[in-house]
Protein backbone atom coordinates (compact mmCIF):
# COMPACT_ATOMS: atom_id res chain seq x y z
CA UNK A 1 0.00 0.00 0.00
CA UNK A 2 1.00 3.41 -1.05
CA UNK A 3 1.38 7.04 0.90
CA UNK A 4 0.00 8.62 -1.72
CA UNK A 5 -3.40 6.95 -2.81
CA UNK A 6 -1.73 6.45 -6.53
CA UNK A 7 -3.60 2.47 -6.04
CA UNK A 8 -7.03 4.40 -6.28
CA UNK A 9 -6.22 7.51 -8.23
CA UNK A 10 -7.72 5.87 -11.53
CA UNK A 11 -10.97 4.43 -10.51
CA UNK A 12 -14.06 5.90 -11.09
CA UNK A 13 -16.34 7.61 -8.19
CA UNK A 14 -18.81 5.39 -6.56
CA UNK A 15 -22.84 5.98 -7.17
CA UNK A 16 -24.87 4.58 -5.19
CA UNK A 17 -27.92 2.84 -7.28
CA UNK A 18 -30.07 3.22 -3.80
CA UNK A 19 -29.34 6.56 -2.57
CA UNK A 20 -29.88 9.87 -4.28
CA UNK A 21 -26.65 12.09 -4.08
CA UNK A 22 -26.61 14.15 -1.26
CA UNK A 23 -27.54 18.06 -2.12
CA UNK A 24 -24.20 20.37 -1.70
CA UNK A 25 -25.77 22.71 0.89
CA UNK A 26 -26.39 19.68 2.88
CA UNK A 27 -23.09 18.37 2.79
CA UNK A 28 -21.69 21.33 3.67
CA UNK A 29 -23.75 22.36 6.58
CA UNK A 30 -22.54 18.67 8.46
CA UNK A 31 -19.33 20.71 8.59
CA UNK A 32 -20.04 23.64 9.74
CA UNK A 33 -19.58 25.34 13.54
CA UNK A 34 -22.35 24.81 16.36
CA UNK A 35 -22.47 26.83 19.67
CA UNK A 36 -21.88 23.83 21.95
CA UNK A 37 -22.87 26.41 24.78
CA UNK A 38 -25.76 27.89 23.60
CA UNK A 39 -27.16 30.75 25.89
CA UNK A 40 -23.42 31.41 26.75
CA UNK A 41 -22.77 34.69 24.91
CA UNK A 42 -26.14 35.82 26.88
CA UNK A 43 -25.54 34.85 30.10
CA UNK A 44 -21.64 36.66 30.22
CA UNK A 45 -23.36 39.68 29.29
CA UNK A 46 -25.79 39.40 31.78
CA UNK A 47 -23.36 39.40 34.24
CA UNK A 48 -21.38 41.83 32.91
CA UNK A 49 -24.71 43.86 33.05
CA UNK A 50 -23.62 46.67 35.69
CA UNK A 51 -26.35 47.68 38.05
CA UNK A 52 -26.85 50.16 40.65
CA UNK A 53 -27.22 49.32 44.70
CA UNK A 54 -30.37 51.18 46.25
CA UNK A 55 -28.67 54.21 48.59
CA UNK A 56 -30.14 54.25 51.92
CA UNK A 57 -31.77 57.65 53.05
CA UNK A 58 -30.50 60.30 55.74
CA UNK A 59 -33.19 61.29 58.14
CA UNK A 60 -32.93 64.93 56.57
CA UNK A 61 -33.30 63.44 53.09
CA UNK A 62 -36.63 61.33 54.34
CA UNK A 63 -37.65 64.80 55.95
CA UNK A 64 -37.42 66.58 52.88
CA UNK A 65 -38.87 64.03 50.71
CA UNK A 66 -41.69 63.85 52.99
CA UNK A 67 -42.15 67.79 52.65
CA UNK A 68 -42.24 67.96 48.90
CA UNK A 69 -44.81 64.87 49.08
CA UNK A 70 -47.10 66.78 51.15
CA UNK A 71 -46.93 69.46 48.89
CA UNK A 72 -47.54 67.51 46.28
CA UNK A 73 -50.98 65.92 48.00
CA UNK A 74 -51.67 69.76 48.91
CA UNK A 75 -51.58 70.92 45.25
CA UNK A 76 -53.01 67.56 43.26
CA UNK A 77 -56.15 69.67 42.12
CA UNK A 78 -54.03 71.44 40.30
CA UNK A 79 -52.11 68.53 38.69
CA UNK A 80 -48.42 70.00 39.29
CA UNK A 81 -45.73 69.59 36.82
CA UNK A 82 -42.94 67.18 39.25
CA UNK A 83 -39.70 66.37 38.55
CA UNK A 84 -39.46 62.50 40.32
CA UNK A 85 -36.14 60.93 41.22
CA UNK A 86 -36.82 57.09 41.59
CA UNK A 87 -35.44 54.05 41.93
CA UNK A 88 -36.17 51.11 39.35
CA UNK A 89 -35.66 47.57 40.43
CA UNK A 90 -34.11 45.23 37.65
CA UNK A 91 -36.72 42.76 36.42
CA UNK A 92 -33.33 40.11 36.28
CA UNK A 93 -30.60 40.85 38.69
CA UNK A 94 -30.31 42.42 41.90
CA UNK A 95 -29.51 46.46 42.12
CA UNK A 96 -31.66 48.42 39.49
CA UNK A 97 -31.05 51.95 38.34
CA UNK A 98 -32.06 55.99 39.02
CA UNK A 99 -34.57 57.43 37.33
CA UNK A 100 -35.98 60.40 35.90
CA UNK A 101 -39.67 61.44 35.36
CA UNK A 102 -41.23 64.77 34.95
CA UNK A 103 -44.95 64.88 34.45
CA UNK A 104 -48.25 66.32 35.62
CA UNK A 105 -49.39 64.44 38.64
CA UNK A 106 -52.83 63.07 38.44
CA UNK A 107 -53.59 61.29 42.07
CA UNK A 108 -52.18 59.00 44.89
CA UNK A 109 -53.45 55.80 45.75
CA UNK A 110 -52.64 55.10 49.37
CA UNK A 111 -53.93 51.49 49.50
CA UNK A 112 -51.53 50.69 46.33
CA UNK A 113 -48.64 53.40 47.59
CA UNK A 114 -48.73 54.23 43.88
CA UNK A 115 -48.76 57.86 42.28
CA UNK A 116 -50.50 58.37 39.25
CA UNK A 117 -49.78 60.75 36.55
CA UNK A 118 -51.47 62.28 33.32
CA UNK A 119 -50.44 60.19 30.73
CA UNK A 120 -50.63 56.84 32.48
CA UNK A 121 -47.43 56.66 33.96
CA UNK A 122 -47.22 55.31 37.26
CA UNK A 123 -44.56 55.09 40.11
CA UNK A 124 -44.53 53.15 44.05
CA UNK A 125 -44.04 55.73 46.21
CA UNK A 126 -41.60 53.39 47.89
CA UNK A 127 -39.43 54.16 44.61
CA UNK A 128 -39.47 57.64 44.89
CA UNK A 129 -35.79 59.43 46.50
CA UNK A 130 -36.41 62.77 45.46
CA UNK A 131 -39.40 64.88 44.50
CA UNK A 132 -39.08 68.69 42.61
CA UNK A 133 -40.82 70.99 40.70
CA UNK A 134 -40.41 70.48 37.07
CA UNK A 135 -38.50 73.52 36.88
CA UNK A 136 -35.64 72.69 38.63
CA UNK A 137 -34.44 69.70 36.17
């Protein structure tokens, strides 16, 4: 037997009489790369996925958010213009992120600790760090 296939060189390719030939695509997708970790990519990203730890208030700070939310009760008729600072909880990891909405207050739901606004927006009041008027954003 020979290195260099010359025994074999000459004879004709095989056909199979029972099988059809196999389509080129075909052949050449047995070849090709898989993800043997599928969901991989995803889940490094995911935890590369920075996210933000919830900052625990001062007294003064809970003071002063209490004042503005007052206000904010006080002058609902009037659906204000606010400027909300809150924090959003990520649906996937721990942490979450600060947030920013400005909009015209509509009402407060105490049983739900929810605030409403025009638009449909609405916030916990658990969320909220900071209240101001619109103005000052």
């Amino acid at each position: 037997m020979t290195d260099d296939f010359s025994d074999i060189l000459d004879h004709p390719h095989y056909v199979s009489r029972t099988r059809q030939r196999m389509p080129q695509a075909a052949r050449a997708a047995q070849f090709s790369a898989f993800a043997a970790l599928t969901g991989y990519d995803e889940d490094i990203g995911e935890a590369a996925r920075l996210t933000d730890a919830r900052e625990d208030m001062s007294e003064d700070e809970l003071a002063a958010l209490d004042a503005a939310f007052q206000q904010l009760l006080a002058h609902a008729a009037g659906r204000p213009c606010v400027t909300l600072v809150y924090f959003q909880p990520d649906a996937r990891k721990e942490g979450g992120c600060y947030a920013v909405f400005t909009g015209r207050f509509r009402h407060y739901d105490p049983a739900a600790r929810m605030l409403f606004f025009v638009g449909g927006m609405q916030i916990p009041a658990d969320a909220v760090c900071r209240i101001l008027p619109a103005e000052h954003m």
